[in-house]
PDB file of N, CA and C in Angstrom:
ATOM      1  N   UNK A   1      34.303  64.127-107.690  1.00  0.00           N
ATOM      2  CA  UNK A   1      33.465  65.095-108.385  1.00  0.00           C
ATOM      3  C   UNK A   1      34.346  65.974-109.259  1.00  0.00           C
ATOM      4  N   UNK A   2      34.105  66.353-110.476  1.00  0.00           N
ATOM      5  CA  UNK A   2      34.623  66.792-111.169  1.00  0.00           C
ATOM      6  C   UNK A   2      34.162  68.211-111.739  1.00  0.00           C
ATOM      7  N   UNK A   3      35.008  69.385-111.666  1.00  0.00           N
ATOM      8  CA  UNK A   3      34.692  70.654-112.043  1.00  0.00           C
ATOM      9  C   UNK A   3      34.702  70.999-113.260  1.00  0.00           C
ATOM     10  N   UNK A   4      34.246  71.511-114.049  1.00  0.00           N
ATOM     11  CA  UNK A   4      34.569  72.145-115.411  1.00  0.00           C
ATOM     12  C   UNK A   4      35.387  73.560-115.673  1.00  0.00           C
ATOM     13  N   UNK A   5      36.385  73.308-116.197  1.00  0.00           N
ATOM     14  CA  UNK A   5      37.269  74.445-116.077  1.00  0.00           C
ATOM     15  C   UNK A   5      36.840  75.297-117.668  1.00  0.00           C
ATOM     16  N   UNK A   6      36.433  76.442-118.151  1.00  0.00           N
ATOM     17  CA  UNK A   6      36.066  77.086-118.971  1.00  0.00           C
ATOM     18  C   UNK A   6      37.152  77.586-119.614  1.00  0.00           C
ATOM     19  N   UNK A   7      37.002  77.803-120.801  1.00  0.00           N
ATOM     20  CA  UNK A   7      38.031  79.363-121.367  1.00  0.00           C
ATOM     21  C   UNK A   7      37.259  79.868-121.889  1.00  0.00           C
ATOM     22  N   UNK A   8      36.296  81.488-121.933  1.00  0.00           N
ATOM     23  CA  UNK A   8      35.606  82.119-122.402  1.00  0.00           C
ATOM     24  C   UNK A   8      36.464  82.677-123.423  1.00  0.00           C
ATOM     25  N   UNK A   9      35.570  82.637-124.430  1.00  0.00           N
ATOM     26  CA  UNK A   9      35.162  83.303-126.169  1.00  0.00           C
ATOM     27  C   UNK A   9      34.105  84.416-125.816  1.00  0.00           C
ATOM     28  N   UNK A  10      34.466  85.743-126.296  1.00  0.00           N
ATOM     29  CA  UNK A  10      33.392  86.719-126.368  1.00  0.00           C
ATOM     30  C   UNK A  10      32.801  86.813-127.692  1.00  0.00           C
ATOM     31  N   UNK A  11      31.510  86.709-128.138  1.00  0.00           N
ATOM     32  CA  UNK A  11      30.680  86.382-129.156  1.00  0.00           C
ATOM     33  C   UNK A  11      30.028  88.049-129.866  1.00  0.00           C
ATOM     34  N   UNK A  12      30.238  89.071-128.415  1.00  0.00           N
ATOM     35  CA  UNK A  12      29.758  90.084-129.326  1.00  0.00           C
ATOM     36  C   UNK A  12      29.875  91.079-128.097  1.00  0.00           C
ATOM     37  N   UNK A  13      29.650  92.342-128.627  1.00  0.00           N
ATOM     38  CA  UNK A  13      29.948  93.531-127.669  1.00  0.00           C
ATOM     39  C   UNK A  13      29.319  93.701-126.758  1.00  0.00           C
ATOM     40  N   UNK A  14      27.895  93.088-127.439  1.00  0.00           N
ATOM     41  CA  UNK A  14      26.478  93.115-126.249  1.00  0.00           C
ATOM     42  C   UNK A  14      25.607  92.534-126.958  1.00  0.00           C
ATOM     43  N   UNK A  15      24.613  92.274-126.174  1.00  0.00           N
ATOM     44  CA  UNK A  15      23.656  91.582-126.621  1.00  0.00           C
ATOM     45  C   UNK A  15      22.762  92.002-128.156  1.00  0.00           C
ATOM     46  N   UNK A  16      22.676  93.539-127.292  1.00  0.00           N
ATOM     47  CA  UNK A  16      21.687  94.704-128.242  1.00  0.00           C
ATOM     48  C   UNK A  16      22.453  94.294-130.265  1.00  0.00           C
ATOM     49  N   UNK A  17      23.999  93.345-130.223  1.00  0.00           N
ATOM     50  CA  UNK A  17      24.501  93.299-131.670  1.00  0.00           C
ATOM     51  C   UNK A  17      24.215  91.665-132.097  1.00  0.00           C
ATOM     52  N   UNK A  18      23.469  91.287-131.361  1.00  0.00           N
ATOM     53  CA  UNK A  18      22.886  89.951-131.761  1.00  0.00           C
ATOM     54  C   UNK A  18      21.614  89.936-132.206  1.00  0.00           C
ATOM     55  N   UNK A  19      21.525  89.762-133.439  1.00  0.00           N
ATOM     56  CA  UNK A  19      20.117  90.123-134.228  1.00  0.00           C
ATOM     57  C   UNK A  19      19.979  88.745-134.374  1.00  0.00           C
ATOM     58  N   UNK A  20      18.702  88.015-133.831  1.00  0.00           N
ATOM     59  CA  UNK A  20      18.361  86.724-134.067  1.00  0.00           C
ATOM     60  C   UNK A  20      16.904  86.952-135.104  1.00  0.00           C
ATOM     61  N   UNK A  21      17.285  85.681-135.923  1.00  0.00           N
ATOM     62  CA  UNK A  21      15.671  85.927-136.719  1.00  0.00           C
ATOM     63  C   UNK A  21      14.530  85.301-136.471  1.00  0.00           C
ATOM     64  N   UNK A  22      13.332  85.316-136.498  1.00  0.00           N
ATOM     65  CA  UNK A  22      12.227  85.052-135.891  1.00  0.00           C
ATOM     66  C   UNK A  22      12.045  83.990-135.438  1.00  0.00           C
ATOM     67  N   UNK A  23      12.533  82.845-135.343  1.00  0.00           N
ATOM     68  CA  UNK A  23      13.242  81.706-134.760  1.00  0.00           C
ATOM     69  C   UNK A  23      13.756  81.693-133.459  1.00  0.00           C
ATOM     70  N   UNK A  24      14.523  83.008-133.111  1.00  0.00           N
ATOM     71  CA  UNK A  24      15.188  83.416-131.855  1.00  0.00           C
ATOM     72  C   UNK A  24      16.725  82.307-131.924  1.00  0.00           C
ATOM     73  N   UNK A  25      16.808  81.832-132.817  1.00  0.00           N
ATOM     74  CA  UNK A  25      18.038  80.819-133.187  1.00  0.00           C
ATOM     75  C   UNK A  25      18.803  81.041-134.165  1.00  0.00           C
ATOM     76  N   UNK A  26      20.310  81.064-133.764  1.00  0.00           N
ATOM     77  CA  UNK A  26      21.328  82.060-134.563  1.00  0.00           C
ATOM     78  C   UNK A  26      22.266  80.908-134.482  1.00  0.00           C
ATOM     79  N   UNK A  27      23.905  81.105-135.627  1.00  0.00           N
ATOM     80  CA  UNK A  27      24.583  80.131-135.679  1.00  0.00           C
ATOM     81  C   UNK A  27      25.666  81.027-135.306  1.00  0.00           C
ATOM     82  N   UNK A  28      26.967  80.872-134.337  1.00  0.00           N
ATOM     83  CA  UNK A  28      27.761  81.491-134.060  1.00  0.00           C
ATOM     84  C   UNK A  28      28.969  80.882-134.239  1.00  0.00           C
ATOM     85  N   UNK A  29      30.422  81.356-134.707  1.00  0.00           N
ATOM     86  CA  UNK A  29      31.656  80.757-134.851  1.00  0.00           C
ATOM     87  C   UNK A  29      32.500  81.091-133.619  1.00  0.00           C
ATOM     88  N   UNK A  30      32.307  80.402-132.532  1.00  0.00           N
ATOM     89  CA  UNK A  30      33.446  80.634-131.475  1.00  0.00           C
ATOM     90  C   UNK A  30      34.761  79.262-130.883  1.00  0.00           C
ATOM     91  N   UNK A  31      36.253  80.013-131.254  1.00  0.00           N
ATOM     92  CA  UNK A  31      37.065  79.670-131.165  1.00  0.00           C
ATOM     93  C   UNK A  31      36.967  78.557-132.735  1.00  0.00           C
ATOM     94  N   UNK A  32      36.904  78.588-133.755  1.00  0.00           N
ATOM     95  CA  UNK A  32      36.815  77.848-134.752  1.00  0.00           C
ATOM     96  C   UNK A  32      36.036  76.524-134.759  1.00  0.00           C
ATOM     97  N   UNK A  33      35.005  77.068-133.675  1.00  0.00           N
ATOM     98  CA  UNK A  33      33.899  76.074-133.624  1.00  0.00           C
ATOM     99  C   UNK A  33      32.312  76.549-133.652  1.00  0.00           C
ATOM    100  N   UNK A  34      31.406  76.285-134.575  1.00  0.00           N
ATOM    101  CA  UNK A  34      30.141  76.504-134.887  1.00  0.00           C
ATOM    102  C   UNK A  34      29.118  76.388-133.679  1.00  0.00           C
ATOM    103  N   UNK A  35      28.738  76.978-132.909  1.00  0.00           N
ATOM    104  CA  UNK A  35      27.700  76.682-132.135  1.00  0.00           C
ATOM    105  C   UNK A  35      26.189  77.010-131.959  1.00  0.00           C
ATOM    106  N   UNK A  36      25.150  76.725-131.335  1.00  0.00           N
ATOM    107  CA  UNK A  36      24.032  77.268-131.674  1.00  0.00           C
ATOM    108  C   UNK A  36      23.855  78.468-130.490  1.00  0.00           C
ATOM    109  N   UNK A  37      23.042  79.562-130.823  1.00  0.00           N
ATOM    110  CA  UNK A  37      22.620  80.685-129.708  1.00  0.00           C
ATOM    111  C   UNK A  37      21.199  80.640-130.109  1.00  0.00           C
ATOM    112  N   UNK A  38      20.636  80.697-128.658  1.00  0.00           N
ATOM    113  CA  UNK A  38      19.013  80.945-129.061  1.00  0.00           C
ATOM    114  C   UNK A  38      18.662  81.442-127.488  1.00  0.00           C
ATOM    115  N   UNK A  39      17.685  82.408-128.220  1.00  0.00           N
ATOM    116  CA  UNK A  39      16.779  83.376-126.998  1.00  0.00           C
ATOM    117  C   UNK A  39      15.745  82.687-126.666  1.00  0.00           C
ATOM    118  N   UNK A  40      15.482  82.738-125.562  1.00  0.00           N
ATOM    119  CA  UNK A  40      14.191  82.306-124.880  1.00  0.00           C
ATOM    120  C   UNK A  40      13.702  82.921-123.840  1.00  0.00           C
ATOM    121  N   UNK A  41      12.489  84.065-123.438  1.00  0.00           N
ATOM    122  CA  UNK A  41      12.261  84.833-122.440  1.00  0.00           C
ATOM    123  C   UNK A  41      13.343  86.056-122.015  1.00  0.00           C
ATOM    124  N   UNK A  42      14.284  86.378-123.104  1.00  0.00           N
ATOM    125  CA  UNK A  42      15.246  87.079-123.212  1.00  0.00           C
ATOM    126  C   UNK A  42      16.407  86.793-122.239  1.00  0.00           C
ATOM    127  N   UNK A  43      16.199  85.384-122.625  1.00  0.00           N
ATOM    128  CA  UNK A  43      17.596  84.424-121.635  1.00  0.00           C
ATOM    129  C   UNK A  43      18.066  84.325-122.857  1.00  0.00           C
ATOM    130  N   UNK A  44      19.479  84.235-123.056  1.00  0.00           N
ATOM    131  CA  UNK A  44      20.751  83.435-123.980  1.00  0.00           C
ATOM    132  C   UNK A  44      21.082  81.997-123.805  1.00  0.00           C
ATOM    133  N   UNK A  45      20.611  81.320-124.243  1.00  0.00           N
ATOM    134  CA  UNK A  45      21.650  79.922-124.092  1.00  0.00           C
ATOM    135  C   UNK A  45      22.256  79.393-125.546  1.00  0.00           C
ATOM    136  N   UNK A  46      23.106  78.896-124.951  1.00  0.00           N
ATOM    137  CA  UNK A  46      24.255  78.105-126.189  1.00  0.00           C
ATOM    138  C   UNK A  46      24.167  77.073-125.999  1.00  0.00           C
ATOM    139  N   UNK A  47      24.323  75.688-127.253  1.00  0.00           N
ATOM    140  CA  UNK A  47      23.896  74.616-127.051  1.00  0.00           C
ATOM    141  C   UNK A  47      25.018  73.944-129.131  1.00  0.00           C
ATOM    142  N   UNK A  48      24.940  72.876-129.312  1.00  0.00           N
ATOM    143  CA  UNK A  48      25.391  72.480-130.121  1.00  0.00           C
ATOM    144  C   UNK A  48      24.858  72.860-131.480  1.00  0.00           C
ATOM    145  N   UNK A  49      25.810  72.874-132.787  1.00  0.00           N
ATOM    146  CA  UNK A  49      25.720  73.295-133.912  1.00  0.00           C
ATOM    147  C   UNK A  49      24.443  72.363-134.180  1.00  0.00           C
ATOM    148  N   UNK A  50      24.775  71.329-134.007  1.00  0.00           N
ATOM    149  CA  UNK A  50      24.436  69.714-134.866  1.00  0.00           C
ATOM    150  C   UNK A  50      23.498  68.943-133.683  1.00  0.00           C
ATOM    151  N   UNK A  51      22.633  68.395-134.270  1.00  0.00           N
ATOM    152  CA  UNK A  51      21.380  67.784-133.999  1.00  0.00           C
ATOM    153  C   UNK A  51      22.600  66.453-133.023  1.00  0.00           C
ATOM    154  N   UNK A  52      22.349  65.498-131.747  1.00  0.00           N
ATOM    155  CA  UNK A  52      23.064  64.637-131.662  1.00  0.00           C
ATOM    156  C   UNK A  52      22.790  63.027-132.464  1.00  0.00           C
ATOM    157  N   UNK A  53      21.786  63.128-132.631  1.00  0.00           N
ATOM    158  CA  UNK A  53      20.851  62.262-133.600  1.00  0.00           C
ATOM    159  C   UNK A  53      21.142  61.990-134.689  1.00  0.00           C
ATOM    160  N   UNK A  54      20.866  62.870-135.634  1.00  0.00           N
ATOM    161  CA  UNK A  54      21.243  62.834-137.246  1.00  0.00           C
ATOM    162  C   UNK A  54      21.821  64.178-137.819  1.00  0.00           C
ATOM    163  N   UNK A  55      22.276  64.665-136.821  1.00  0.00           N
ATOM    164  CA  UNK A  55      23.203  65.932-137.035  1.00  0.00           C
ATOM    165  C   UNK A  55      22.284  67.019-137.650  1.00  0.00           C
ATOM    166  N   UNK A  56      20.952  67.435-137.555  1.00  0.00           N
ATOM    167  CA  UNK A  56      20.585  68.491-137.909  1.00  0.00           C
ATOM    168  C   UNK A  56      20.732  69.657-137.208  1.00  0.00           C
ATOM    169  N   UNK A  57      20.858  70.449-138.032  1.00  0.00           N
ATOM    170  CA  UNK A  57      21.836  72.126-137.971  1.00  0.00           C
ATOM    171  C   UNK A  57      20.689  72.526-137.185  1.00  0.00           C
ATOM    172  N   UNK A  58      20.804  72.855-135.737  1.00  0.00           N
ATOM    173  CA  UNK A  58      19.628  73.204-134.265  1.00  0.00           C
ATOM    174  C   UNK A  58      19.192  74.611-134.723  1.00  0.00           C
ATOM    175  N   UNK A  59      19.909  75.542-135.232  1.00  0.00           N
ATOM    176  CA  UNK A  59      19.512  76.673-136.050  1.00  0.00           C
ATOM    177  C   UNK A  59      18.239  77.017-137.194  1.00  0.00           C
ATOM    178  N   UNK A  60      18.196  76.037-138.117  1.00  0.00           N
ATOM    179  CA  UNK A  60      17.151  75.577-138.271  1.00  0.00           C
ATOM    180  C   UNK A  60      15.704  75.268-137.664  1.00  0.00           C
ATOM    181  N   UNK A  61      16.002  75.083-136.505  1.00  0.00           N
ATOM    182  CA  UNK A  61      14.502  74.271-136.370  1.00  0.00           C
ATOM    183  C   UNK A  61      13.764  75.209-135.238  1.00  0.00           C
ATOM    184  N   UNK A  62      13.469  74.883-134.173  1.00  0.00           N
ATOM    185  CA  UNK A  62      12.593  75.942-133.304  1.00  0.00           C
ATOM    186  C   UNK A  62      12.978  76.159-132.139  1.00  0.00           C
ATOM    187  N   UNK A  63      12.010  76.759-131.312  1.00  0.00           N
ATOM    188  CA  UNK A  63      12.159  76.530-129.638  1.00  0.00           C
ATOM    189  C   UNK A  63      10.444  76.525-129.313  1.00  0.00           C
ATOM    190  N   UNK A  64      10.417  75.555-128.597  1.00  0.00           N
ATOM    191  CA  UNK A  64       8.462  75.495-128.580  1.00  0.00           C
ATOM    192  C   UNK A  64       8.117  76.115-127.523  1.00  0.00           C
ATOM    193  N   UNK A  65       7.158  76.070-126.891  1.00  0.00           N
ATOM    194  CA  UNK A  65       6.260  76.719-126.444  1.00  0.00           C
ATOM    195  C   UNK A  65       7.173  76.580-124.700  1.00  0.00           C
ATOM    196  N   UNK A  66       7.446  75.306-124.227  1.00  0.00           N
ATOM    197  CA  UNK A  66       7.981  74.865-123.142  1.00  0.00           C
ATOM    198  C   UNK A  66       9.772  76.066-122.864  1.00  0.00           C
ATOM    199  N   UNK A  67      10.315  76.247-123.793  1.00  0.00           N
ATOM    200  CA  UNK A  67      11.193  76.431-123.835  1.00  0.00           C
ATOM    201  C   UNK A  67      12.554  75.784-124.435  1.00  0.00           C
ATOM    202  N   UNK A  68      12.325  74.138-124.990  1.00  0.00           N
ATOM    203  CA  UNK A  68      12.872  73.264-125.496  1.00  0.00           C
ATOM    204  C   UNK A  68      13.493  73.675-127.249  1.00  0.00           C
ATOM    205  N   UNK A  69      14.674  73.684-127.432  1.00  0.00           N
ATOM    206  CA  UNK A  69      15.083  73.540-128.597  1.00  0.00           C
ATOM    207  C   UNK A  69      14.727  72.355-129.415  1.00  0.00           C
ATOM    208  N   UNK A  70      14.305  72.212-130.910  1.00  0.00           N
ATOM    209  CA  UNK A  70      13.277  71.288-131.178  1.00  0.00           C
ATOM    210  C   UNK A  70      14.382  71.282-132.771  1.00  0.00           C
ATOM    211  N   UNK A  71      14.448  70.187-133.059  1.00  0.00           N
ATOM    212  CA  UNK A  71      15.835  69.743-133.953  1.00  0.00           C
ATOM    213  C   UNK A  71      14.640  69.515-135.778  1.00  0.00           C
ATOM    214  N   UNK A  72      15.342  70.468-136.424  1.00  0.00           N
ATOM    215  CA  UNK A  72      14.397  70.613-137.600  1.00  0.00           C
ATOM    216  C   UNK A  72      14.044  69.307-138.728  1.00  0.00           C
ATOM    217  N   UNK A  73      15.003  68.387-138.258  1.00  0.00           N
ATOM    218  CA  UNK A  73      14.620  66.755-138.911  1.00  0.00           C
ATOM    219  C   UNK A  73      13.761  65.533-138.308  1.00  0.00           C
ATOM    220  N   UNK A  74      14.236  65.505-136.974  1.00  0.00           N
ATOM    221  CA  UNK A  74      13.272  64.714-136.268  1.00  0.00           C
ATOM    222  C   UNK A  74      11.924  64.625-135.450  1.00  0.00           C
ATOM    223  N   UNK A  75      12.558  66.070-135.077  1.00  0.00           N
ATOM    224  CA  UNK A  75      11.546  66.988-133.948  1.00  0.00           C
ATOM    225  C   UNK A  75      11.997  65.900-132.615  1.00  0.00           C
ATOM    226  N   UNK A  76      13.247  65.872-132.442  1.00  0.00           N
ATOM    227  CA  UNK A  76      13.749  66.016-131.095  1.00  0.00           C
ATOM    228  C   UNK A  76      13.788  66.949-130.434  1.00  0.00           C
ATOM    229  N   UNK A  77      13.317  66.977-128.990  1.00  0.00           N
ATOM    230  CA  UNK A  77      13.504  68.008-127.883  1.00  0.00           C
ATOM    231  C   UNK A  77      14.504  68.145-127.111  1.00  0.00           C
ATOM    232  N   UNK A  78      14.745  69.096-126.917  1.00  0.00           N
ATOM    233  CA  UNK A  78      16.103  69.364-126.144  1.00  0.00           C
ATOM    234  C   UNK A  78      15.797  70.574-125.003  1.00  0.00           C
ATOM    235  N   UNK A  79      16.253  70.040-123.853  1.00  0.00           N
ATOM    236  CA  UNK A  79      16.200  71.230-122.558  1.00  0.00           C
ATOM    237  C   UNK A  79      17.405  72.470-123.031  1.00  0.00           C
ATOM    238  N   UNK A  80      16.829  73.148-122.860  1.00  0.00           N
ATOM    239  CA  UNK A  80      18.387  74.659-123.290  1.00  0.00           C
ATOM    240  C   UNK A  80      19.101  74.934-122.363  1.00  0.00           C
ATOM    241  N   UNK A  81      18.819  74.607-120.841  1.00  0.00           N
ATOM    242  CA  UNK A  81      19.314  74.805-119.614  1.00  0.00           C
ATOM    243  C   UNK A  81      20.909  73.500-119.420  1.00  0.00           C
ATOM    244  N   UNK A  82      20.185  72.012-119.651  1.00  0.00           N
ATOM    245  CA  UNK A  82      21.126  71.036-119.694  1.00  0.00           C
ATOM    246  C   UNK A  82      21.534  69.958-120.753  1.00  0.00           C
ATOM    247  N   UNK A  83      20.846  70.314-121.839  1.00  0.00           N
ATOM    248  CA  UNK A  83      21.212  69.707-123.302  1.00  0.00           C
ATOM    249  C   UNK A  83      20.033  68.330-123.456  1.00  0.00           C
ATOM    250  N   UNK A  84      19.492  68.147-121.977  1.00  0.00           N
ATOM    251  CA  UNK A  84      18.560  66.835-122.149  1.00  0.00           C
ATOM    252  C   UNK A  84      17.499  66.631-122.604  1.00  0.00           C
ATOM    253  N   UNK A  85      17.525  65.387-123.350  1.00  0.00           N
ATOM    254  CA  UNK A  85      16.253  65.249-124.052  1.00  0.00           C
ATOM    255  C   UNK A  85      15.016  64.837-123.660  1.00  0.00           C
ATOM    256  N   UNK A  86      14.350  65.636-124.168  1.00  0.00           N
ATOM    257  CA  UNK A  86      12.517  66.293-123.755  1.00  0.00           C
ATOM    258  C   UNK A  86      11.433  65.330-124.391  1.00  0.00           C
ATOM    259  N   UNK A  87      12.005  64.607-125.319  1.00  0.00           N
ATOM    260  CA  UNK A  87      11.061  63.638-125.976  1.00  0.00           C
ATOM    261  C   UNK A  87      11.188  62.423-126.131  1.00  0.00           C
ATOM    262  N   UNK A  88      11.882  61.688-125.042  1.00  0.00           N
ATOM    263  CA  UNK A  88      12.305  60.340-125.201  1.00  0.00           C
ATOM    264  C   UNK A  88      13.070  59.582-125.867  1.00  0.00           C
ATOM    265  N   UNK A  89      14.364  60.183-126.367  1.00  0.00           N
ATOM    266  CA  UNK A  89      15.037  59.252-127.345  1.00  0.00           C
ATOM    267  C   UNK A  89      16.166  58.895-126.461  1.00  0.00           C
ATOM    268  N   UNK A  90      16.627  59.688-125.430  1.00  0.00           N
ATOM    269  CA  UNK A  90      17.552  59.374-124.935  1.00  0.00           C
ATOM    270  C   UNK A  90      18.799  60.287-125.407  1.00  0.00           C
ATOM    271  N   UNK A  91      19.029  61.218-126.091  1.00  0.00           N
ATOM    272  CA  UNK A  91      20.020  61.991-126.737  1.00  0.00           C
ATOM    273  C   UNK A  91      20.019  62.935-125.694  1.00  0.00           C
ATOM    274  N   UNK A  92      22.066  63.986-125.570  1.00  0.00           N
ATOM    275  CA  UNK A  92      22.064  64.163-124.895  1.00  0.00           C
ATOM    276  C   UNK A  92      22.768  65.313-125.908  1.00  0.00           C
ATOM    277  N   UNK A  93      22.487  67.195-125.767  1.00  0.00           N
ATOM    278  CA  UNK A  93      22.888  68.062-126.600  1.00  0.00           C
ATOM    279  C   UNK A  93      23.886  69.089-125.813  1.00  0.00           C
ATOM    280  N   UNK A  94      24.994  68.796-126.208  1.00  0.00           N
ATOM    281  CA  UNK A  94      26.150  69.803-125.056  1.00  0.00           C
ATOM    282  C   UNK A  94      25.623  71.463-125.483  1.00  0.00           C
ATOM    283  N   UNK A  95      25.450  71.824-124.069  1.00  0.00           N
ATOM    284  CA  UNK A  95      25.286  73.178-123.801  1.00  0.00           C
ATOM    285  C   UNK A  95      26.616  73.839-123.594  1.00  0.00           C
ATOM    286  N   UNK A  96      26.540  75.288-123.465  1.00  0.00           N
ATOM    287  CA  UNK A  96      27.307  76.037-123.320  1.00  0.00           C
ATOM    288  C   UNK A  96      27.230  77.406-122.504  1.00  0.00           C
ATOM    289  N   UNK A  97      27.655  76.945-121.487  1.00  0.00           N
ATOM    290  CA  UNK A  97      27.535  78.340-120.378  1.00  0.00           C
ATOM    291  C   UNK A  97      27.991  79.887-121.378  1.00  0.00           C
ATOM    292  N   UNK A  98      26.323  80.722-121.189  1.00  0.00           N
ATOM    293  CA  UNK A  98      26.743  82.134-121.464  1.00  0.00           C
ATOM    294  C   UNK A  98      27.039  82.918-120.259  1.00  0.00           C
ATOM    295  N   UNK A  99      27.684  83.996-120.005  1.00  0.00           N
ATOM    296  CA  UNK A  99      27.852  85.059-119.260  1.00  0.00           C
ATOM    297  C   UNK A  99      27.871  86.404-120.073  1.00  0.00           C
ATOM    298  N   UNK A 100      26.978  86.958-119.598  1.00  0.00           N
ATOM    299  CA  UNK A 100      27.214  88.805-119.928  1.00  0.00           C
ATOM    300  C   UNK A 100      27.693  89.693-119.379  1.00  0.00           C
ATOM    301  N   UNK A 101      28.843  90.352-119.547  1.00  0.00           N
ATOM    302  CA  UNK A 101      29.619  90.964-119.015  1.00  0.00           C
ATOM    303  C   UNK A 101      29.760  92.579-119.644  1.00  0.00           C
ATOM    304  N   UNK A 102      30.354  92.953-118.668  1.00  0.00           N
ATOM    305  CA  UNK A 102      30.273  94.587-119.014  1.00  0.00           C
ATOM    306  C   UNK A 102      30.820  94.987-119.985  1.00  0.00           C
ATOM    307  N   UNK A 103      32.064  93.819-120.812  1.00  0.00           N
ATOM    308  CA  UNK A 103      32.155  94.284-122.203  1.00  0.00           C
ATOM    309  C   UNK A 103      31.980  93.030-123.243  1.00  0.00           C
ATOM    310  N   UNK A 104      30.389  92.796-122.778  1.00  0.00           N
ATOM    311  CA  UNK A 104      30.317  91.980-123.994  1.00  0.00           C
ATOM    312  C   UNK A 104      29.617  90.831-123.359  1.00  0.00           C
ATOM    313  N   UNK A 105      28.955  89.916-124.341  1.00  0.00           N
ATOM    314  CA  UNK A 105      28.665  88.206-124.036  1.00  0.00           C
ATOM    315  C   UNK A 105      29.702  87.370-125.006  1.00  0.00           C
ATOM    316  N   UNK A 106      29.773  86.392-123.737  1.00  0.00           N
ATOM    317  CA  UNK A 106      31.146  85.181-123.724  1.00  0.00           C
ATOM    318  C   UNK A 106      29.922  83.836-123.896  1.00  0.00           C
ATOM    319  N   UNK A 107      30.583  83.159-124.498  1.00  0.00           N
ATOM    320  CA  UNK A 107      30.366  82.012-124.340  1.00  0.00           C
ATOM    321  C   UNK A 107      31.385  80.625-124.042  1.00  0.00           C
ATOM    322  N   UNK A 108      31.217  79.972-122.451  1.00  0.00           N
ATOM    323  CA  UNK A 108      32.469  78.843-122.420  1.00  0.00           C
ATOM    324  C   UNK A 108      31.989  78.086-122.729  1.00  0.00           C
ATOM    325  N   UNK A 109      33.540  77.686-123.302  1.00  0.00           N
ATOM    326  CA  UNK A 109      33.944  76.340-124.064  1.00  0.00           C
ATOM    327  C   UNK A 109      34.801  75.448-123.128  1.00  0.00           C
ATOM    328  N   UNK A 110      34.677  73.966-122.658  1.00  0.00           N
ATOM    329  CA  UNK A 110      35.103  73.050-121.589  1.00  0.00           C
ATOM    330  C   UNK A 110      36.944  72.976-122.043  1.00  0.00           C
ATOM    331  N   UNK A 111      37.657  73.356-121.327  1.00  0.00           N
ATOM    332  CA  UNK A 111      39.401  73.105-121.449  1.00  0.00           C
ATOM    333  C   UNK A 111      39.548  71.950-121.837  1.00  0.00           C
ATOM    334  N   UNK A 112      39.806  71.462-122.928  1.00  0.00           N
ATOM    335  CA  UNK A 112      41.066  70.228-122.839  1.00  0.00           C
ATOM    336  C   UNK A 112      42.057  70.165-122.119  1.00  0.00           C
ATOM    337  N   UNK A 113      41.714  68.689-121.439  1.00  0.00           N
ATOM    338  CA  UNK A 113      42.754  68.258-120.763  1.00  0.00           C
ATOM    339  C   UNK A 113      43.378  66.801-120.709  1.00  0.00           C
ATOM    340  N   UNK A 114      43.713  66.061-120.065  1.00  0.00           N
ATOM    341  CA  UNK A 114      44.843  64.844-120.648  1.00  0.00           C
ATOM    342  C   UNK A 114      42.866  64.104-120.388  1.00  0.00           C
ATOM    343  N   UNK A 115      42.104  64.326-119.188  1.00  0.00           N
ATOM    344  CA  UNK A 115      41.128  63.639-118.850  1.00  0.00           C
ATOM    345  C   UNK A 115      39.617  63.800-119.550  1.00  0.00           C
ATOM    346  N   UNK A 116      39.471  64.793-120.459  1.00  0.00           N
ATOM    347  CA  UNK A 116      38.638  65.240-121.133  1.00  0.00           C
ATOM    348  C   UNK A 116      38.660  65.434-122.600  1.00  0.00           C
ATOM    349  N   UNK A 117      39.248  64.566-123.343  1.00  0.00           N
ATOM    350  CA  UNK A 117      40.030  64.854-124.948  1.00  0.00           C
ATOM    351  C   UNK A 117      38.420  64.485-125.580  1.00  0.00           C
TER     352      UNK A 117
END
């Protein structure tokens, strides 16, 4: 069984400086990598820039009614909890553990290692 070892990126001081637009889906640059942030029930989750499909920008497109991130080219579904897909294609969208902390929200990113490149 294999653990995931993190290195947290802090994304902002607090939440209250994350202005998402009516979408609730924002594009964030952590560690020189683009990722997606989106609110849902005033939960945070992080999840990939890029559609796994045909690479559409997840920022773009929605979050429906279920809670599913919904990809603005295909209308693929995506769980926000584990990246899995909600509508049958079989695609699989890397998430990203948030934590909020007393100075600030982090978002981890998985360590490279000789077994994980």
């Amino acid at each position: 069984m294999s653990t995931k070892k993190y290195q947290w990126f802090k994304i902002a001081n607090s939440q209250d400086e994350l202005v998402f637009p009516a979408g609730n889906l924002l594009t964030v640059e952590v560690n020189r990598k683009k990722i997606t942030l989106a609110k849902y029930k005033d939960t945070l989750y992080a999840c990939a820039f890029a559609c796994p499909h045909a690479g559409g920008i997840m920022a773009d497109g929605n979050i429906d009614a279920t809670g599913n991130i919904v990809c603005p080219i295909h209308r693929y579904r995506f769980n926000l909890q584990n990246g899995r897909n909600t509508s049958g294609e079989g695609y699989y969208l890397t998430t990203y553990p948030i934590e909020i902390r007393e100075d600030g929200v982090y978002a981890g990113i998985v360590e490279k290692s000789f077994f994980n490149l």
